[in-house]
C-alpha atoms as a PDB file:
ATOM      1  CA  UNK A   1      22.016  -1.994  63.811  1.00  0.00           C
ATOM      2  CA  UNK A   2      19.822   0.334  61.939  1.00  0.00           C
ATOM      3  CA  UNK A   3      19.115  -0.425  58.093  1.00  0.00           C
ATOM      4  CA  UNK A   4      18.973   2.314  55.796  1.00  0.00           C
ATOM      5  CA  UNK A   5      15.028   1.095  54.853  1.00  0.00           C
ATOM      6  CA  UNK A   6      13.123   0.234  57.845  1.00  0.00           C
ATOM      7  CA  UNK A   7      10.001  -2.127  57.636  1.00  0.00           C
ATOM      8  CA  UNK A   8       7.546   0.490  57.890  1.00  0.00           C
ATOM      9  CA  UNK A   9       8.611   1.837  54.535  1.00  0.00           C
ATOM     10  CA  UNK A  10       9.050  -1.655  52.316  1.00  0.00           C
ATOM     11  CA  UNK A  11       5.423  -1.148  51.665  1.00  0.00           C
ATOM     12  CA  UNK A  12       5.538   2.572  50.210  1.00  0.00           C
ATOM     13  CA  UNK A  13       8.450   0.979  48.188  1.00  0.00           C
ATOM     14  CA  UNK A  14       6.816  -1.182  47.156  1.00  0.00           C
ATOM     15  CA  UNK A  15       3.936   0.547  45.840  1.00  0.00           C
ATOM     16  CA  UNK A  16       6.604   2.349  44.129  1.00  0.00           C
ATOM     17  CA  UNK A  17       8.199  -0.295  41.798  1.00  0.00           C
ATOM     18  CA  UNK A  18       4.619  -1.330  40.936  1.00  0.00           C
ATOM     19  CA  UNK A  19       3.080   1.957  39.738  1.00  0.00           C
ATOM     20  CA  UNK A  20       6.808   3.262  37.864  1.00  0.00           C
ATOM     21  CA  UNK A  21       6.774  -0.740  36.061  1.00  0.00           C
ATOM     22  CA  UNK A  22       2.857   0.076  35.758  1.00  0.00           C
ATOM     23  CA  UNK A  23       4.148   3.547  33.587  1.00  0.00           C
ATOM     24  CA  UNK A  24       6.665   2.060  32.155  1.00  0.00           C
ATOM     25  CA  UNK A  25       4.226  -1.073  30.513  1.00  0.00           C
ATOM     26  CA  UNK A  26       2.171   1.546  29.134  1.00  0.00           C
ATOM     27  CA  UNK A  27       4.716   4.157  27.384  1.00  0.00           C
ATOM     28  CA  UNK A  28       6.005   0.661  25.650  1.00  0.00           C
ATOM     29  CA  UNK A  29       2.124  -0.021  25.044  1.00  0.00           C
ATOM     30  CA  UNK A  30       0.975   3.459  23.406  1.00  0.00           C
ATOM     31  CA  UNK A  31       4.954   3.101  21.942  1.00  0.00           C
ATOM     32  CA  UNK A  32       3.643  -0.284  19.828  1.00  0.00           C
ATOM     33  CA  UNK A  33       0.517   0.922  19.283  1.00  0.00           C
ATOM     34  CA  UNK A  34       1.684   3.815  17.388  1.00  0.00           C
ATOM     35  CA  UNK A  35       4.193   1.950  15.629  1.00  0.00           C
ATOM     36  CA  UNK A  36       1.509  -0.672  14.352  1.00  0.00           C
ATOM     37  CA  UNK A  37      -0.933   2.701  13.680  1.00  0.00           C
ATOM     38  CA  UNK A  38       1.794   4.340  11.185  1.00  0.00           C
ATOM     39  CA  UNK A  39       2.711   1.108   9.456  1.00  0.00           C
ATOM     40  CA  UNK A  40      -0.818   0.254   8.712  1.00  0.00           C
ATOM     41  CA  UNK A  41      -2.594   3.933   8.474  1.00  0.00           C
ATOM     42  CA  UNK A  42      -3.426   2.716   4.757  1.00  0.00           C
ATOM     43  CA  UNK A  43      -5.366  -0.442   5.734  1.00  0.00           C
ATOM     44  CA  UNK A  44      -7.383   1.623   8.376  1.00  0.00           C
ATOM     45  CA  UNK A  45      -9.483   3.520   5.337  1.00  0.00           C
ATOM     46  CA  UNK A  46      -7.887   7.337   6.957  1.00  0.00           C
ATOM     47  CA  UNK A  47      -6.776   8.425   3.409  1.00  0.00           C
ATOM     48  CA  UNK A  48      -5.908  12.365   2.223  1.00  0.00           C
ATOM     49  CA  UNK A  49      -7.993  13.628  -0.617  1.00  0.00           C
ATOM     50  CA  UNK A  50      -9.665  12.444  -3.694  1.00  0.00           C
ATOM     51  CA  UNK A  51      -8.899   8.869  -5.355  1.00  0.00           C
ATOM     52  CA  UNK A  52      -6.122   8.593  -7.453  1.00  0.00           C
ATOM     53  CA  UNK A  53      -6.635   9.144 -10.690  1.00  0.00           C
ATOM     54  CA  UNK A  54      -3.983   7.383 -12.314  1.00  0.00           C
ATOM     55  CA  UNK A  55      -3.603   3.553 -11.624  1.00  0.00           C
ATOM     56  CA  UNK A  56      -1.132   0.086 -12.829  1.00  0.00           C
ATOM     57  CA  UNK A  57      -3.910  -1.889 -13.658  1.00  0.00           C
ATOM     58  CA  UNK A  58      -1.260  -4.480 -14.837  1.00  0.00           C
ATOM     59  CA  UNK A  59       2.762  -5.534 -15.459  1.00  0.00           C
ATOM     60  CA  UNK A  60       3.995  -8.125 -17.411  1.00  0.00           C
ATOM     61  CA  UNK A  61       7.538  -8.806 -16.860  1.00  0.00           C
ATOM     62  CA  UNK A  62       9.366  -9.431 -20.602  1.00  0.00           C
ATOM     63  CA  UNK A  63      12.946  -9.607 -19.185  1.00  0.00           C
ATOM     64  CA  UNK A  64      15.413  -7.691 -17.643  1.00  0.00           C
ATOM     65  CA  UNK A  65      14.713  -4.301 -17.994  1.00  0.00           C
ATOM     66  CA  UNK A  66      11.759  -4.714 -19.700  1.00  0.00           C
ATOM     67  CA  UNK A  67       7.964  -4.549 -18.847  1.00  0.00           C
ATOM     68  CA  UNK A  68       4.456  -3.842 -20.380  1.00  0.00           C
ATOM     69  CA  UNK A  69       2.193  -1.752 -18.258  1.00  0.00           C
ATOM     70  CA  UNK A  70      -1.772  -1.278 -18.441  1.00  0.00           C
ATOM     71  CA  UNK A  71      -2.256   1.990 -16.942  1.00  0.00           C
ATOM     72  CA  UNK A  72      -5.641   3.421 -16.013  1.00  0.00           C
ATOM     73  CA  UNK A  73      -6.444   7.470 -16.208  1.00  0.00           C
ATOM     74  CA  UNK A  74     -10.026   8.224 -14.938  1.00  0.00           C
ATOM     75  CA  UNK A  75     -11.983   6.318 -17.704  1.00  0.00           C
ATOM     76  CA  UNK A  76      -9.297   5.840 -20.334  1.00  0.00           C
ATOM     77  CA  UNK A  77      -6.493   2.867 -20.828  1.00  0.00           C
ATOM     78  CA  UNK A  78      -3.566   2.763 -22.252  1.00  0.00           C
ATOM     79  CA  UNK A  79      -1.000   0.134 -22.720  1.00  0.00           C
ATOM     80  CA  UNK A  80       2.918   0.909 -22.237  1.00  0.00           C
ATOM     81  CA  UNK A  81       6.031  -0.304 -22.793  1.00  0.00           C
ATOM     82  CA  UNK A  82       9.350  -0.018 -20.423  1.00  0.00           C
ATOM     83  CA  UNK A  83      12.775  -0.857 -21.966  1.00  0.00           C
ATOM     84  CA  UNK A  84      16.332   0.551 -21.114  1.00  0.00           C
ATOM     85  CA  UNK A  85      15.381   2.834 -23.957  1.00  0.00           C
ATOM     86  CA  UNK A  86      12.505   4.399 -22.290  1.00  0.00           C
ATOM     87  CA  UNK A  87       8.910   4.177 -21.932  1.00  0.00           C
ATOM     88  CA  UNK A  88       6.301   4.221 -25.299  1.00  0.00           C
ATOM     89  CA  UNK A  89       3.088   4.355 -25.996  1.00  0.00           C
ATOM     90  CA  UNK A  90       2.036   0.888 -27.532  1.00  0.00           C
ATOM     91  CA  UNK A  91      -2.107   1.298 -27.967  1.00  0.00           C
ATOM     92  CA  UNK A  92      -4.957   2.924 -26.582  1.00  0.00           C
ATOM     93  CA  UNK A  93      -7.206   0.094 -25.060  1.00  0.00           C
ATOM     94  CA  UNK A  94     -11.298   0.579 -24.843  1.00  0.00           C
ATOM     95  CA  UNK A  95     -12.240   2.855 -21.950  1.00  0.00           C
ATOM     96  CA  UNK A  96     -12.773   1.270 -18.769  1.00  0.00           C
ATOM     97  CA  UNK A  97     -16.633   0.688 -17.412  1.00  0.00           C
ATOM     98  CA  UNK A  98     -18.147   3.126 -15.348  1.00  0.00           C
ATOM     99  CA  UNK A  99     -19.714   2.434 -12.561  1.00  0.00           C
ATOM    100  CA  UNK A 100     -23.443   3.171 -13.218  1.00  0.00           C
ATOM    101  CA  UNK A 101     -23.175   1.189 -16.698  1.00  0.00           C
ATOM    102  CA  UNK A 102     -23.276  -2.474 -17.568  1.00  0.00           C
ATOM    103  CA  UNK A 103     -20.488  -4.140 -17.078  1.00  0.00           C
ATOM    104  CA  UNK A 104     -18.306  -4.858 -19.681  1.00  0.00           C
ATOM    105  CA  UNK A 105     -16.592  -8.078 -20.181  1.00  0.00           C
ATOM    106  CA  UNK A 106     -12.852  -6.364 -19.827  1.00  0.00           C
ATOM    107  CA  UNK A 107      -9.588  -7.404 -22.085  1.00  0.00           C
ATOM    108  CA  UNK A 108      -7.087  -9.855 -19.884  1.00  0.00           C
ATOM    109  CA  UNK A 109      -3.559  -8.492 -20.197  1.00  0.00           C
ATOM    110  CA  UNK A 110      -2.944 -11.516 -22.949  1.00  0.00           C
ATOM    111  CA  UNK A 111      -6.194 -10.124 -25.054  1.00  0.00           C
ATOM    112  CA  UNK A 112      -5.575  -6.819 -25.112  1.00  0.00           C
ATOM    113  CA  UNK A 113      -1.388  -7.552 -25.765  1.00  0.00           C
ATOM    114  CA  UNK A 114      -2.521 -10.252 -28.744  1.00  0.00           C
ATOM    115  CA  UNK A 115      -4.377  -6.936 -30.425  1.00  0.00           C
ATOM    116  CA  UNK A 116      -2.122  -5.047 -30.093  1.00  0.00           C
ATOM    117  CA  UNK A 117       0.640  -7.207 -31.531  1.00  0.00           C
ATOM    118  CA  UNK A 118      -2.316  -8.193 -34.839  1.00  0.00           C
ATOM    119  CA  UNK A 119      -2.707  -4.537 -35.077  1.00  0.00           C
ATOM    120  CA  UNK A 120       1.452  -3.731 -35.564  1.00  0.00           C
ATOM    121  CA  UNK A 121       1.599  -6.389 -38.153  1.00  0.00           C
ATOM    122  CA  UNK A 122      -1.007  -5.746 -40.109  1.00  0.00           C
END
């Protein structure tokens, strides 16, 4: 009785199963590695460009619907409301610090809202 795979070839075969599972580990390896690379390109410092320029510094939730928002242009500051209604321009808040200055001691959120609110009702 002859088999269709003789003994001198179980070796080549082998060999075979090896070096295809051998390819096959690595496509799934570069596969997760590129997955893991595009969710965390951000982390890995490889951003496009300049700096944004315009940040959320802060948010204070005040409800459904509604929010207050420090938001940060270059050096300027500016403190925003978000209803249903739309968004408005509560107060202008002192510039930010710059970098080659001494520091100044910055507004919390709470400061800078309690201002704002002395400044409406007086």
């Amino acid at each position: 009785m002859n088999s269709p795979v003789s003994i001198s070839s179980a070796p080549d075969m082998a060999a075979s199963v090896l070096r295809m599972a051998g390819a096959l580990g690595l496509v799934i390896a570069l596969f997760l590695g590129a997955v893991w690379l595009f969710k965390n390109w951000r982390r890995l410092g490889f951003h496009r460009g300049p700096a944004p320029k315009l940040n959320v510094l802060e948010v204070k939730s005040l409800g459904q619907r509604h929010a207050i928002y420090v938001v940060g242009y270059e050096q300027q500051r500016l403190l925003l409301a978000s209803s249903p209604a739309g968004i408005a321009l509560l107060s202008h808040l002192p510039e930010a610090a710059e970098e080659n200055t001494a520091p100044v001691t910055r507004l919390s959120f709470a400061d800078a809202f309690q201002q704002v609110l002395a400044r409406k009702q007086s």
